[in-house]
Protein backbone atom coordinates (compact mmCIF):
# COMPACT_ATOMS: atom_id res chain seq x y z
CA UNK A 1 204.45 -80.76 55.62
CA UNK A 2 205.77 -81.97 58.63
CA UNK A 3 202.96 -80.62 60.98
CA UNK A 4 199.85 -81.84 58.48
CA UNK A 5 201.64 -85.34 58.78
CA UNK A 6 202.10 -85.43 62.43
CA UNK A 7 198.38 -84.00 62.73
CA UNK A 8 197.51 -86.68 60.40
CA UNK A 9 198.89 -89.51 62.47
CA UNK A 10 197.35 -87.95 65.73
CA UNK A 11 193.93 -87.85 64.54
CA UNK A 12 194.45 -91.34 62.65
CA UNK A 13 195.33 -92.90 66.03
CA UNK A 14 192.70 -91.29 67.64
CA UNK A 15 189.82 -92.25 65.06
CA UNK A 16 190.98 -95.78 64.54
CA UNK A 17 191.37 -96.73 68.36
CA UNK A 18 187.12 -94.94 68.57
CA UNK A 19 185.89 -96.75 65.60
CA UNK A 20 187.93 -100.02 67.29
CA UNK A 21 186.27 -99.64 70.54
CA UNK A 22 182.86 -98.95 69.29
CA UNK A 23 183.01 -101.89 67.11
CA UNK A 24 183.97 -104.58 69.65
CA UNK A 25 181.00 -102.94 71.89
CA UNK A 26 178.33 -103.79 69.48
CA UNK A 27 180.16 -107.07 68.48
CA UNK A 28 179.69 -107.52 72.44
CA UNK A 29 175.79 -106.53 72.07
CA UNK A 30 175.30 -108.74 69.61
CA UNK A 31 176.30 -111.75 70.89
CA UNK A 32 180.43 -111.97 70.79
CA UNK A 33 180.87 -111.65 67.19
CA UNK A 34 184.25 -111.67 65.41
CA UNK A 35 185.58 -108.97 63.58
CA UNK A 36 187.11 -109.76 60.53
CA UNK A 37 190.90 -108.51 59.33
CA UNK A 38 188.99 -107.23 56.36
CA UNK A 39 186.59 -105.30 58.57
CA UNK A 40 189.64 -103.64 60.31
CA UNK A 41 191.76 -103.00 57.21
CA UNK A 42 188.20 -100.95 56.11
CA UNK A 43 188.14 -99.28 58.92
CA UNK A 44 192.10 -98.48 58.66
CA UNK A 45 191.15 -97.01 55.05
CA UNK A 46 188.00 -94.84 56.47
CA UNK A 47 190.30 -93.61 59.23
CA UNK A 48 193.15 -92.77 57.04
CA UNK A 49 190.65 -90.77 54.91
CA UNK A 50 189.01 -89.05 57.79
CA UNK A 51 192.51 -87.65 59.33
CA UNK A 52 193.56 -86.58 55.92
CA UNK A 53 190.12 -84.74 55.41
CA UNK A 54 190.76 -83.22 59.31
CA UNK A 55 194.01 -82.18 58.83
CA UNK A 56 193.85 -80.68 55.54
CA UNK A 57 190.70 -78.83 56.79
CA UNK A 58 191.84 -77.86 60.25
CA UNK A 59 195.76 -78.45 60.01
CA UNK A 60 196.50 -76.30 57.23
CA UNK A 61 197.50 -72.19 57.20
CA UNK A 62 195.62 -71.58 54.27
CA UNK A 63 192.84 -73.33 55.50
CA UNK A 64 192.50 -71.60 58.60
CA UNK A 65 192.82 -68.33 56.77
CA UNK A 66 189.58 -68.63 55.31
CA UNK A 67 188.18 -69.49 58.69
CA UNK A 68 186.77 -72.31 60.30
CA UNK A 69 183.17 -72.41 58.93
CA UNK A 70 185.05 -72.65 55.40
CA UNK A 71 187.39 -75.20 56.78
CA UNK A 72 184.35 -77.20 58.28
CA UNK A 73 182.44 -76.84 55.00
CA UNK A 74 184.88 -78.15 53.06
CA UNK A 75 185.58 -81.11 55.96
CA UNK A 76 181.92 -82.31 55.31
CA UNK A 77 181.91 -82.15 51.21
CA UNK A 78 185.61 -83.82 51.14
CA UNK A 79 184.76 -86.71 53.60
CA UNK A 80 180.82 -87.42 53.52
CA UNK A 81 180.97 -89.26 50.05
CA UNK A 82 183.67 -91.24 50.70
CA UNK A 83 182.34 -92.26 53.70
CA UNK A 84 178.93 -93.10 52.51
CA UNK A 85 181.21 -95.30 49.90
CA UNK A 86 183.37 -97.32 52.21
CA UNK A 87 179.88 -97.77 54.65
CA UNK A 88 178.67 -99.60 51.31
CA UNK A 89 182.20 -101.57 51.17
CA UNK A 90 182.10 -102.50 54.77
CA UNK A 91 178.71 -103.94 54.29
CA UNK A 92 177.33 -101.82 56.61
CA UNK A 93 174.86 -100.37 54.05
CA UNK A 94 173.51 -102.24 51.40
CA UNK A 95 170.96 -101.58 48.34
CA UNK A 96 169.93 -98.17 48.07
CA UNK A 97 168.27 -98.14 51.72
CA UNK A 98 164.93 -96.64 52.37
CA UNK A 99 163.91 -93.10 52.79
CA UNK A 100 164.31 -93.07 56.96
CA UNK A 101 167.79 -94.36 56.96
CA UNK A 102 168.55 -91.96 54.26
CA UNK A 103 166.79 -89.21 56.53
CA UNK A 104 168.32 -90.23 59.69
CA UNK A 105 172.10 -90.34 58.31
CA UNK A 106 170.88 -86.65 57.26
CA UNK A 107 169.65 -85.68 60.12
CA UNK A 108 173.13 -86.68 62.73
CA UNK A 109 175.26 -84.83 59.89
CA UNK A 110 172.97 -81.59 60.21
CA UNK A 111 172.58 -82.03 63.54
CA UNK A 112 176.86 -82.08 64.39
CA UNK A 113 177.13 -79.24 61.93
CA UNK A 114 174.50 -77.00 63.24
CA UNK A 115 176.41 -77.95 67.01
CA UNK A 116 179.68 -77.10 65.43
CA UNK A 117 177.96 -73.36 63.93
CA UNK A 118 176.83 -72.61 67.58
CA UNK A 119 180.03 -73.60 69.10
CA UNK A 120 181.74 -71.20 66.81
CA UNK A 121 179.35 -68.22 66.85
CA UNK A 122 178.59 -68.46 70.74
CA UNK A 123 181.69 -69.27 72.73
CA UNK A 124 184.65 -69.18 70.05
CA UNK A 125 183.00 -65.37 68.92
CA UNK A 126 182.57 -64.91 72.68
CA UNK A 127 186.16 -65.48 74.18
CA UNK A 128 187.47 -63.46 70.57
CA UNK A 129 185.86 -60.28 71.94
CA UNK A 130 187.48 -61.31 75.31
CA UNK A 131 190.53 -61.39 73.87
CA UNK A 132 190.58 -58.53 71.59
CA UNK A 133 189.47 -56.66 75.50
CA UNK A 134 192.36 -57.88 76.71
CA UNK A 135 195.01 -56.85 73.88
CA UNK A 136 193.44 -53.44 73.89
CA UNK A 137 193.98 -52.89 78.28
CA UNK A 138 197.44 -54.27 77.43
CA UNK A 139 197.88 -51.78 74.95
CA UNK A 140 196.66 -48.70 76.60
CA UNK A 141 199.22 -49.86 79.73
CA UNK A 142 201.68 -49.78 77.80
């Protein structure tokens, strides 16, 4: 319990100070607008969820049992539709948008996840056979 929770505040820190910065830089590109306490106590609540999501997913033994395209599976089902909801209660979406938002929102989500497949089966499967190499020389020196 004590790792998840210090993985959890890691990861908060982390995603709140991002989301921070890239907020002030398009209140900067958009002529100096203020963010609002409410804005930041959203984006407090979205982080919070986020680094629970990662560190359940990522963090935990049983979890990383199952392996990480399980674990990264699960990441995206547990934290997509809660996101989606608090981008509705931050006002950043509103109505039921149109087809090419809907489609574009789709498309970065597919697009990371297909990234995080290739990472995994290219260099992760890659420096595994390396590895298992290794522990087999060491073995046969032995």
């Amino acid at each position: 319990m004590k790792n998840f929770l210090i993985h959890t505040r890691d990861a908060f820190a982390f995603t709140f100070s991002w989301l921070v910065l890239c907020v002030m830089a398009l209140a900067a590109f958009h002529g100096g607008q203020s963010i609002s306490l409410g804005f930041l106590g959203k984006l407090i609540i979205l982080s919070s969820w986020a680094a629970s999501c990662f560190s359940f997913c990522f963090q935990s033994r049983t979890m990383q049992k199952k392996g990480f395209i399980f674990s990264l599976s699960i990441f995206y089902l547990s934290f997509l539709p809660i996101e989606v909801l608090i981008f509705y209660w931050m006002g950043l979406w509103t109505g039921i948008g149109n087809l090419w938002k809907w489609f574009t929102f789709l498309a970065i989500i597919i697009a990371m996840y297909l990234v995080s497949l290739l990472i995994d089966r290219i260099v992760m499967r890659k420096r595994a056979a390396e590895y298992t190499d290794r522990l087999r020389e060491f073995q046969e020196n032995r």
